[in-house]
C-alpha atoms as a PDB file:
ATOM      1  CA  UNK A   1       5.938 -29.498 -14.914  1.00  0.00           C
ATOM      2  CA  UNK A   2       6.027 -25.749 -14.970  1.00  0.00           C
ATOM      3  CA  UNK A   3       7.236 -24.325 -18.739  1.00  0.00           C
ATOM      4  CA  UNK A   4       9.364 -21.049 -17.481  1.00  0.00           C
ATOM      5  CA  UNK A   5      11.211 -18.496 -19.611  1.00  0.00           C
ATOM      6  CA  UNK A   6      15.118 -18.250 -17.853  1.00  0.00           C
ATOM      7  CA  UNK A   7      17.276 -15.242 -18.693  1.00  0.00           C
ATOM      8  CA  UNK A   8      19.972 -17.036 -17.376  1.00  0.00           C
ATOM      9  CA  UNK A   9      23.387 -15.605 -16.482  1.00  0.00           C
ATOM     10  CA  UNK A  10      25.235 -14.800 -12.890  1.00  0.00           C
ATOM     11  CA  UNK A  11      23.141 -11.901 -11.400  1.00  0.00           C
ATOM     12  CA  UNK A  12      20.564 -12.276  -8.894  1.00  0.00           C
ATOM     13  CA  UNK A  13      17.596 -14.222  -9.277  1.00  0.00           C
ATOM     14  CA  UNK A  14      13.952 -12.663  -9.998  1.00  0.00           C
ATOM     15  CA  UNK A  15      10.885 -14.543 -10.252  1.00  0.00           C
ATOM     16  CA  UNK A  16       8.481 -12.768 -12.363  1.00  0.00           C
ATOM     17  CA  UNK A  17       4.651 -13.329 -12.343  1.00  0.00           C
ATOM     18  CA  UNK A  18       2.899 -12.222 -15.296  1.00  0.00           C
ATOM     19  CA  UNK A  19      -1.416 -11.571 -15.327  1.00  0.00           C
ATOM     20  CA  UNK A  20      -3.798 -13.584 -16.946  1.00  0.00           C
ATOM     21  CA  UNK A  21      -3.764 -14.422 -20.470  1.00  0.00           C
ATOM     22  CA  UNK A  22      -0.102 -13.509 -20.714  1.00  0.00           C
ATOM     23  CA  UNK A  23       3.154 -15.974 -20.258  1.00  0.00           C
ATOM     24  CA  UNK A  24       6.706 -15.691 -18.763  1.00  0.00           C
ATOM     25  CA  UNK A  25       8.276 -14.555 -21.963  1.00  0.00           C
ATOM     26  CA  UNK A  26       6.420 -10.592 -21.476  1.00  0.00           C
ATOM     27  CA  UNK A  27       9.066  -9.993 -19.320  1.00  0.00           C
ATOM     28  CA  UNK A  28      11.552 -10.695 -21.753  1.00  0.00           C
ATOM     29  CA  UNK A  29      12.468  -6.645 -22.057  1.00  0.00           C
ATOM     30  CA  UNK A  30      12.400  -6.446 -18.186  1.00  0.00           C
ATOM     31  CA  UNK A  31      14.545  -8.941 -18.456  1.00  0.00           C
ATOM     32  CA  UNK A  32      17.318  -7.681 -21.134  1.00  0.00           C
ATOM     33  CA  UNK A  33      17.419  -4.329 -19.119  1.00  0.00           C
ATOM     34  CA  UNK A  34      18.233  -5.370 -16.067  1.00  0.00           C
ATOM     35  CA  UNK A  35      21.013  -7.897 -16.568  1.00  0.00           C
ATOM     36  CA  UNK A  36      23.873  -8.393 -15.789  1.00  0.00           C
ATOM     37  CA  UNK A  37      22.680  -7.909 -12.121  1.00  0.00           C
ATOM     38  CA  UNK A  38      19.548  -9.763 -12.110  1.00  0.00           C
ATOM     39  CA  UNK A  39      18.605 -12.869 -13.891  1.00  0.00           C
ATOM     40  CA  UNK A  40      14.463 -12.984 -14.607  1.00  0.00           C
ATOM     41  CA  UNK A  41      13.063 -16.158 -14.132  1.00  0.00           C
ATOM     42  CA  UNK A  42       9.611 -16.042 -15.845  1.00  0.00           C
ATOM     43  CA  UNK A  43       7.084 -19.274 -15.604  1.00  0.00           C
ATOM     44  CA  UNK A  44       3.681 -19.862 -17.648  1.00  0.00           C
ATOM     45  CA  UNK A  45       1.152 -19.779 -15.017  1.00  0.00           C
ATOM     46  CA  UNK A  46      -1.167 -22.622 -14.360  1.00  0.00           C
ATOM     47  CA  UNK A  47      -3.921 -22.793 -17.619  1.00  0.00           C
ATOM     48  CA  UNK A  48      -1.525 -20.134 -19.337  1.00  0.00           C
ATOM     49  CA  UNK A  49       1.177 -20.442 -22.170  1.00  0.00           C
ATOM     50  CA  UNK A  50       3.244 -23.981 -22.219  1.00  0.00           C
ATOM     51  CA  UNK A  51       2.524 -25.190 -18.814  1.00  0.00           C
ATOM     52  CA  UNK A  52       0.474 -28.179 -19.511  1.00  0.00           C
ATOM     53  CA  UNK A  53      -3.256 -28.031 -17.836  1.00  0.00           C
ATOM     54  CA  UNK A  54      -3.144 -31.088 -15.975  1.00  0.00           C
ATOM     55  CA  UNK A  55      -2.049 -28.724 -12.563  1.00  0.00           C
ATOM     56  CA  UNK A  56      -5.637 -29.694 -11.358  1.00  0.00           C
ATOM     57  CA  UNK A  57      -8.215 -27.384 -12.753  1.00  0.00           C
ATOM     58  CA  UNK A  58      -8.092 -24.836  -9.854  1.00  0.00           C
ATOM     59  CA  UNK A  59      -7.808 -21.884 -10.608  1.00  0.00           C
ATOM     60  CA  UNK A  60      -7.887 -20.013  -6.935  1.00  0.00           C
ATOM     61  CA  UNK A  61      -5.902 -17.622  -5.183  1.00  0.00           C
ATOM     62  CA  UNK A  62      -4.634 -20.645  -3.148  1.00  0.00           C
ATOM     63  CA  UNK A  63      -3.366 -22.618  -6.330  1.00  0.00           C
ATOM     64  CA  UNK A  64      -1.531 -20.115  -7.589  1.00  0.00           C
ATOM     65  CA  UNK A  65       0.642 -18.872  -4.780  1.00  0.00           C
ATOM     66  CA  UNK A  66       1.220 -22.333  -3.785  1.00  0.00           C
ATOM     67  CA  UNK A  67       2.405 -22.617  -7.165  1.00  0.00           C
ATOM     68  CA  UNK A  68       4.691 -20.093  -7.000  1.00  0.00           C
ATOM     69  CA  UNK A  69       5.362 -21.150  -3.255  1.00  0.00           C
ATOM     70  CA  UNK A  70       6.494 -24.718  -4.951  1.00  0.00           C
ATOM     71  CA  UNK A  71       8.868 -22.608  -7.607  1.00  0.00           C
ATOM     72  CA  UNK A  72      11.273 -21.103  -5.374  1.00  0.00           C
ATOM     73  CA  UNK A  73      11.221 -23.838  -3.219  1.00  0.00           C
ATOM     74  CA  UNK A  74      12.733 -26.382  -6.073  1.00  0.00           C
ATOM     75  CA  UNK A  75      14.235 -23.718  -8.101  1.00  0.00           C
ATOM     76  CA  UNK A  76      16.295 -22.784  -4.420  1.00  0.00           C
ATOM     77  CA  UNK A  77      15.436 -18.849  -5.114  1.00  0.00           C
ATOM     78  CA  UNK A  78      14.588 -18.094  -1.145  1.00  0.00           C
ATOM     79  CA  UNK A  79      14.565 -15.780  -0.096  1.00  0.00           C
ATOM     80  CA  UNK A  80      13.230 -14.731  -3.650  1.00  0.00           C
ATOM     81  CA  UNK A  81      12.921 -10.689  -5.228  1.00  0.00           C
ATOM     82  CA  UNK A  82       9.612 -11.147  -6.542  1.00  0.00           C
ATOM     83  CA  UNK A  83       7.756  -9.171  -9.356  1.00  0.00           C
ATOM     84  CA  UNK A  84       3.836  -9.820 -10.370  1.00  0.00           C
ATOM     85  CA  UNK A  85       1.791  -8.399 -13.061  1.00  0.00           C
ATOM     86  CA  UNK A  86      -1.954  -8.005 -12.671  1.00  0.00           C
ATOM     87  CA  UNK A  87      -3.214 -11.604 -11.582  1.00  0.00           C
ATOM     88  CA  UNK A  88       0.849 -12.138 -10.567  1.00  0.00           C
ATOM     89  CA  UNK A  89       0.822  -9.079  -8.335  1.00  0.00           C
ATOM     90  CA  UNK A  90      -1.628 -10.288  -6.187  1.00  0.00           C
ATOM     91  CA  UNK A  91       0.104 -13.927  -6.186  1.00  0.00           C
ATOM     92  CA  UNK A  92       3.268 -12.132  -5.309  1.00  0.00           C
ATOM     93  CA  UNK A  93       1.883 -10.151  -2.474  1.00  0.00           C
ATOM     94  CA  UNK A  94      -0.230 -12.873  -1.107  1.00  0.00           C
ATOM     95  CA  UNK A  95       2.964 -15.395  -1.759  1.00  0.00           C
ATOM     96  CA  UNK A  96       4.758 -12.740   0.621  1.00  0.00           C
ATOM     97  CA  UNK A  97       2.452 -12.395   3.102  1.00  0.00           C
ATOM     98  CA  UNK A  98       1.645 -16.430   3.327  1.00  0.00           C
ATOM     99  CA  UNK A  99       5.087 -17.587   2.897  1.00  0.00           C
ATOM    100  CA  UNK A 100       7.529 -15.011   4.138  1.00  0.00           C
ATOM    101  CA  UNK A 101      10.347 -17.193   4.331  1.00  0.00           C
ATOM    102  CA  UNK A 102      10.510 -17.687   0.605  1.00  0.00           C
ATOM    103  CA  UNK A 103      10.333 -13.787  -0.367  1.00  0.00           C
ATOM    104  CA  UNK A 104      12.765 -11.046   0.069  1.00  0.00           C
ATOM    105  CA  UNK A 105      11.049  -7.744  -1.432  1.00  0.00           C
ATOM    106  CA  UNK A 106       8.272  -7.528  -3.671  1.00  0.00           C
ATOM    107  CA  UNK A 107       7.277  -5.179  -6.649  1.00  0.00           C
ATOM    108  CA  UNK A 108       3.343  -5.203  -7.453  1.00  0.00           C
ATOM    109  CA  UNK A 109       2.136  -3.786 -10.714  1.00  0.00           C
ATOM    110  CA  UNK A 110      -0.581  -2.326 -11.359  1.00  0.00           C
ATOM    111  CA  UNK A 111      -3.248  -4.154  -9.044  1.00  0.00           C
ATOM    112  CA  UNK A 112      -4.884  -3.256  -6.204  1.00  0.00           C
ATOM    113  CA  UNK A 113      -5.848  -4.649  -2.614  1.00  0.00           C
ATOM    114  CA  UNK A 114      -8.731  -4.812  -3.692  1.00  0.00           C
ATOM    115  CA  UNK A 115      -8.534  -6.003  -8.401  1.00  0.00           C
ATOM    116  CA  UNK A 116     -12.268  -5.204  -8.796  1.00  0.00           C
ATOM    117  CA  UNK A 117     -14.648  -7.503 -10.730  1.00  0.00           C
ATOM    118  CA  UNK A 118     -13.770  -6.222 -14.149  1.00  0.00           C
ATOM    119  CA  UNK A 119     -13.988  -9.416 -16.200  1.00  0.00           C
ATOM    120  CA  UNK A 120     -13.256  -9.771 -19.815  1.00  0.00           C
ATOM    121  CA  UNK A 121     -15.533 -12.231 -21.122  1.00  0.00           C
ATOM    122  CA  UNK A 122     -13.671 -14.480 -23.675  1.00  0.00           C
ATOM    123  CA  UNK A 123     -16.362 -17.540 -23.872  1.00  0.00           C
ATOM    124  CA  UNK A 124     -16.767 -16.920 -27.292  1.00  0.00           C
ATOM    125  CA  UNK A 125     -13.471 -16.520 -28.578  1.00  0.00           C
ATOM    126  CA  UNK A 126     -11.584 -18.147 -31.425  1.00  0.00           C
ATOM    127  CA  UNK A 127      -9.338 -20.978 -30.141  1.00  0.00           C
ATOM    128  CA  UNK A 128      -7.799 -21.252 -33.764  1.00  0.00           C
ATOM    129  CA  UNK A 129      -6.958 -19.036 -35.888  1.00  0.00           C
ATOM    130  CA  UNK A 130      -5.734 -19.416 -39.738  1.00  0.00           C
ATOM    131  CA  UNK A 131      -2.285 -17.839 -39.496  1.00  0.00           C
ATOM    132  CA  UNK A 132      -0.720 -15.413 -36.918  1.00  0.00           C
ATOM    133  CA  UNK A 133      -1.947 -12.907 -39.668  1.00  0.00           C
ATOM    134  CA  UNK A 134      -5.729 -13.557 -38.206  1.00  0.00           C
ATOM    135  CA  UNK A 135      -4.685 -13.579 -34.925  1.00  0.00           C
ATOM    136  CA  UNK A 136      -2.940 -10.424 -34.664  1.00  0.00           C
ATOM    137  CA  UNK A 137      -6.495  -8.828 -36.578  1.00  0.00           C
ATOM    138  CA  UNK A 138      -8.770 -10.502 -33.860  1.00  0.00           C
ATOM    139  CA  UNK A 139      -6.010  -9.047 -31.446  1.00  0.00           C
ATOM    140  CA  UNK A 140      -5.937  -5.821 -33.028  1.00  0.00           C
ATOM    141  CA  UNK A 141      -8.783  -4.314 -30.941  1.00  0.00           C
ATOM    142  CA  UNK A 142      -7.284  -5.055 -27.525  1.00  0.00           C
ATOM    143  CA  UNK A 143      -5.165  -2.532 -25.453  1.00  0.00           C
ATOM    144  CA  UNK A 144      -2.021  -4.938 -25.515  1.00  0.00           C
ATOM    145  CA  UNK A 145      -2.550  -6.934 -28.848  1.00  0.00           C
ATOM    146  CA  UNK A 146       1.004  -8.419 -28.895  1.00  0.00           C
ATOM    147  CA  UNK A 147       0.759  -9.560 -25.445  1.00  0.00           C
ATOM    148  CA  UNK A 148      -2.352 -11.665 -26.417  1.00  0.00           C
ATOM    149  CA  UNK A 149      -0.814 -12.792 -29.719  1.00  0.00           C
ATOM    150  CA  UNK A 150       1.995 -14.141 -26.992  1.00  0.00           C
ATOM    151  CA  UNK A 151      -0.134 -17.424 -26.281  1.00  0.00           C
ATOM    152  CA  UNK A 152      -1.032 -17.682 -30.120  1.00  0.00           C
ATOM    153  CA  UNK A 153       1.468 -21.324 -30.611  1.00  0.00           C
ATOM    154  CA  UNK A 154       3.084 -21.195 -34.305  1.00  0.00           C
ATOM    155  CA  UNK A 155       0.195 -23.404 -35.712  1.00  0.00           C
ATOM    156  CA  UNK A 156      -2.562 -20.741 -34.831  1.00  0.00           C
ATOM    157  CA  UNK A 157      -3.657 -22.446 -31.722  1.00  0.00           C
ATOM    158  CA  UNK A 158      -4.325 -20.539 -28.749  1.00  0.00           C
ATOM    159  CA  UNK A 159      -2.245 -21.623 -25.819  1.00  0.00           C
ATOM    160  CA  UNK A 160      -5.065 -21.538 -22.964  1.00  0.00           C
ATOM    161  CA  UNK A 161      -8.374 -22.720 -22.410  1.00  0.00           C
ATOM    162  CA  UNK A 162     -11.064 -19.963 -22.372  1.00  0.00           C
ATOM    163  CA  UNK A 163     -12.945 -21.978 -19.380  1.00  0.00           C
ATOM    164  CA  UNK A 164      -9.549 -21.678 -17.664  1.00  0.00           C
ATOM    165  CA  UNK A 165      -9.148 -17.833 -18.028  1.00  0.00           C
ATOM    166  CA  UNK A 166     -12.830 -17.201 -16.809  1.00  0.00           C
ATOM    167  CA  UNK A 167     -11.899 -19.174 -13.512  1.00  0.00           C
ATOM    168  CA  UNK A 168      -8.386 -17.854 -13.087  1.00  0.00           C
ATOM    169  CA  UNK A 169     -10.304 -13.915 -13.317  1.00  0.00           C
ATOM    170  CA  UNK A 170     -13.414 -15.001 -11.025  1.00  0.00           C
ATOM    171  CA  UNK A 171     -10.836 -16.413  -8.469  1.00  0.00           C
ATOM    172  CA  UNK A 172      -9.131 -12.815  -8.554  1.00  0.00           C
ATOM    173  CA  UNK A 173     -11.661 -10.777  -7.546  1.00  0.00           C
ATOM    174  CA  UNK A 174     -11.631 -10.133  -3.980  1.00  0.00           C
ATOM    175  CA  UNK A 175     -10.514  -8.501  -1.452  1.00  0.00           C
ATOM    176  CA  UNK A 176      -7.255  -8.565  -0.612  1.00  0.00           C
ATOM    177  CA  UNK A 177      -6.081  -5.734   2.479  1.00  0.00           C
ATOM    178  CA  UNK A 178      -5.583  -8.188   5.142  1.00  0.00           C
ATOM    179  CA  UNK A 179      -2.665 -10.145   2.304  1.00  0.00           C
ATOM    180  CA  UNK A 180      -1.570  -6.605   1.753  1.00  0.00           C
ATOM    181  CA  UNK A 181      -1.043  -5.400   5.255  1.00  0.00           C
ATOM    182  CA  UNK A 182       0.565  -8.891   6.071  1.00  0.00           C
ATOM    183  CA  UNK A 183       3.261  -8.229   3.767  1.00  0.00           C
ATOM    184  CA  UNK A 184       6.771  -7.250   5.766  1.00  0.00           C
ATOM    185  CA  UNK A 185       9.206  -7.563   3.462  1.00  0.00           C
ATOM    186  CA  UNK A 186      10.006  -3.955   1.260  1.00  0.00           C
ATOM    187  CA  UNK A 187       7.351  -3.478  -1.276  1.00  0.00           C
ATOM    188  CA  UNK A 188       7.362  -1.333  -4.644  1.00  0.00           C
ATOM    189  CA  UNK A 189       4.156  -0.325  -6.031  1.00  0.00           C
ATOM    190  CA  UNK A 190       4.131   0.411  -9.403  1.00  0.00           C
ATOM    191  CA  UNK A 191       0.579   2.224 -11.052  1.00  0.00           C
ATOM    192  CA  UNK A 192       0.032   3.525 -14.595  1.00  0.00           C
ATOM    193  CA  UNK A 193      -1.992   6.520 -15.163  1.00  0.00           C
ATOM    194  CA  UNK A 194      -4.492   4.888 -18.003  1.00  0.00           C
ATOM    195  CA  UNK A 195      -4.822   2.493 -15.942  1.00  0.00           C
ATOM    196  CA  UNK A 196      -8.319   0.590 -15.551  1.00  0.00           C
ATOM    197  CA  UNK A 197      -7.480  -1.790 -12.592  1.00  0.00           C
ATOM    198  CA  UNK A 198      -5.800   0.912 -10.103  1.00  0.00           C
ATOM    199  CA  UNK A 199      -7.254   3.653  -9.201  1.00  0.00           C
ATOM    200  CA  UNK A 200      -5.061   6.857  -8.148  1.00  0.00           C
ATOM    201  CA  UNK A 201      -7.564   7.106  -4.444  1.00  0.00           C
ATOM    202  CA  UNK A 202      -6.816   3.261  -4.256  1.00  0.00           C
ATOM    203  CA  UNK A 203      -3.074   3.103  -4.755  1.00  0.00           C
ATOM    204  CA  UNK A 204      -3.047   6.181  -2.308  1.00  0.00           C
ATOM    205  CA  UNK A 205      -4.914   4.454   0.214  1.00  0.00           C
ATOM    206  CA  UNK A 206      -2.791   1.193  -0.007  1.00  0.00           C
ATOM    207  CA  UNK A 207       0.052   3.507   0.973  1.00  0.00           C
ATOM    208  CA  UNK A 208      -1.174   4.762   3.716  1.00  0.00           C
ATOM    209  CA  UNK A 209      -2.561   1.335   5.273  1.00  0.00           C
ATOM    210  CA  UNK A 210       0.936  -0.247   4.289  1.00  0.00           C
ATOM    211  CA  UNK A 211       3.471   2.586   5.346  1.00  0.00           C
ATOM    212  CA  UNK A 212       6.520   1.819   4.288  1.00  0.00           C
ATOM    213  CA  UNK A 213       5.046   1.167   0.662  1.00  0.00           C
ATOM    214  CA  UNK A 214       6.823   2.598  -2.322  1.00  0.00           C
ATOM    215  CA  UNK A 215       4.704   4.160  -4.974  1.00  0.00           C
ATOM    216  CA  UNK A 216       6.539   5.066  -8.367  1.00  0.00           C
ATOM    217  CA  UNK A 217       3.594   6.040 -11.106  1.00  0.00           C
ATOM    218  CA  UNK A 218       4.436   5.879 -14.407  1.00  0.00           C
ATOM    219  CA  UNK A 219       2.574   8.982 -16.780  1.00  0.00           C
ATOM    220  CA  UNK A 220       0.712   8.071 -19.812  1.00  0.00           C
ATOM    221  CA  UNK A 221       1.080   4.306 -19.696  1.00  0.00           C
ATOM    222  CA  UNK A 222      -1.555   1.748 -19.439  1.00  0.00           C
ATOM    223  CA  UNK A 223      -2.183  -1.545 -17.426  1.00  0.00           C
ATOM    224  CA  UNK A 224       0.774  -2.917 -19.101  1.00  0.00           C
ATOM    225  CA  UNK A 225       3.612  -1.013 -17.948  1.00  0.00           C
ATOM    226  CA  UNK A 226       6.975  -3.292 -18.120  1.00  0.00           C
ATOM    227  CA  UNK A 227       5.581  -3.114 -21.924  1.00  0.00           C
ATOM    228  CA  UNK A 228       4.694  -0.050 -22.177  1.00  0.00           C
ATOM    229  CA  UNK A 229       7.360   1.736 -20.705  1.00  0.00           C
ATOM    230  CA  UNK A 230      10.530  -0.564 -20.253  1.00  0.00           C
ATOM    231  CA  UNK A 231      13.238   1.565 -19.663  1.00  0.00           C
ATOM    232  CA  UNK A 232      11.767   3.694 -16.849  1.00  0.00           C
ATOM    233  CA  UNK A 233      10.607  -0.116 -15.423  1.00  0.00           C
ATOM    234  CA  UNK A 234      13.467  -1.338 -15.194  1.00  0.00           C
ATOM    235  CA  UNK A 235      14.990   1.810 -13.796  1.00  0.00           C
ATOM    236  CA  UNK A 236      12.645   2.200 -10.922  1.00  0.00           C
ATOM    237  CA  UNK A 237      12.574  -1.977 -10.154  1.00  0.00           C
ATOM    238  CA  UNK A 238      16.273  -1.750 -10.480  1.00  0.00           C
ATOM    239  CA  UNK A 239      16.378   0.995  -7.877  1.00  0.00           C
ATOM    240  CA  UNK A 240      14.177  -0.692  -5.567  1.00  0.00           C
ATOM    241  CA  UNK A 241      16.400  -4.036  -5.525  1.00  0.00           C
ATOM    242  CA  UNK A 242      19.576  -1.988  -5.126  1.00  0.00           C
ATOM    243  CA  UNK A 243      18.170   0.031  -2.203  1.00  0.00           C
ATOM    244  CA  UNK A 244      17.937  -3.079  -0.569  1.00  0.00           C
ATOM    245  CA  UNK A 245      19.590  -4.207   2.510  1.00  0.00           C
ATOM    246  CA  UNK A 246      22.618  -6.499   1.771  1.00  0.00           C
ATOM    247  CA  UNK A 247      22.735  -5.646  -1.942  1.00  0.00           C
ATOM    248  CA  UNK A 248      25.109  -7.160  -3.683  1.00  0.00           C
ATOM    249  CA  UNK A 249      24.927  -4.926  -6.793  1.00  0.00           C
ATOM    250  CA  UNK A 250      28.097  -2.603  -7.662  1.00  0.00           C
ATOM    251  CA  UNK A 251      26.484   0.614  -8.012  1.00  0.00           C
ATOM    252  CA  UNK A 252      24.582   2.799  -5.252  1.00  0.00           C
ATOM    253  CA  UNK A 253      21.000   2.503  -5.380  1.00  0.00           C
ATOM    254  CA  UNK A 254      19.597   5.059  -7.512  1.00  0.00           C
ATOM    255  CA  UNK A 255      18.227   8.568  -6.994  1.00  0.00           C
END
């Protein structure tokens, strides 16, 4: 069974994808700012966090959007708002494009049409560490060491399988347009200026293939933006949902 991370309370739901080597609960700021209208719903990928590794060993674009296909479908979320990080963008996208029944709108962030084969190679990483002391110092020279430190479990362990997180990356690299042109439901792109997945030319050009595409780039920020830069997250994904046809929020949508 899938571990997930619940926000709970009455607003609407959101299912939120996070990228590889992360887990549901790096939402858990997105999720604080945007109650009480939205409740985030955040699961631990297959390989990642608490969700046990006995999915099947596939780690393919397939797997993982019928994963999240299965999710809304026995959580009753459809039509669902969907938000993906990274590795969960393109499983929202493609999940939108492949299933459109289950998805209402869809916010991508950071990650392109097309990911790029950028791989980090983690084969010869610690899988234990002493204390979370250690951890946090092997962690240290990554761009986002407290999202790593995440899937660190309280005995040192870390939570996925290095084999795992080699596949899950491999399977992501691709290309993507004719997901991304598929995609009818209203879509948000969100893009960070330091950021070394999507390209300025690229998020420009995924525009203009997809019109209709909202772009909202967020200055000075990195890959990790609902991290990085929470408030103005929230404010623009919060925007976006209002803005939406049939919105049941209580306020106007903003700007």
């Amino acid at each position: 069974m899938t571990h997930y991370e619940d926000a709970g309370g009455p607003g609407q739901p959101v299912l939120a994808l996070h990228g590889t080597f992360g887990r549901g609960r790096t939402f858990a700021a997105l999720a604080n700012r945007l109650r009480p209208d939205y409740r985030l719903i955040a699961p631990d990928l297959r390989g990642h966090g608490a969700t046990p590794d006995r999915l099947g060993g596939d780690f393919s674009r397939e797997a993982f959007v019928a994963d999240a296909a299965r999710f809304i479908e026995t959580h009753d979320l459809a039509p669902a708002l969907v938000i993906g990080h990274s590795l969960g963008g393109v499983t929202a996208y493609q999940l939108a494009a492949r299933h459109p029944e289950l998805v209402r709108a869809v916010v991508v962030e950071d990650v392109g049409a097309i990911p790029g084969d950028a791989i980090l190679d983690v084969t010869g990483w610690p899988t234990q560490f002493a204390d979370r002391t250690e951890a946090a110092a092997f962690f240290a020279a990554t761009p986002a060491p407290e999202y790593f430190l995440e899937s660190v479990d309280a005995d040192g362990r870390l939570m996925f399988d290095l084999d795992a997180m080699m596949a899950a990356q491999r399977g992501n690299v691709g290309g993507w347009w004719a997901d991304w042109l598929a995609v009818r439901q209203p879509l948000l792109l969100l893009r960070a200026t330091n950021s070394f997945l999507l390209g300025a030319d690229h998020a420009a050009e995924m525009v203009r293939r997809r019109p209709g595409t909202r772009l909202v780039t967020f200055a000075d920020t990195g890959h990790w933006i609902h991290r990085e830069a929470p408030d103005a997250y929230a404010e623009a994904v919060r925007g976006f949902f209002r803005s939406l046809p049939g919105s049941t929020t209580s306020r106007p949508p903003a700007g």
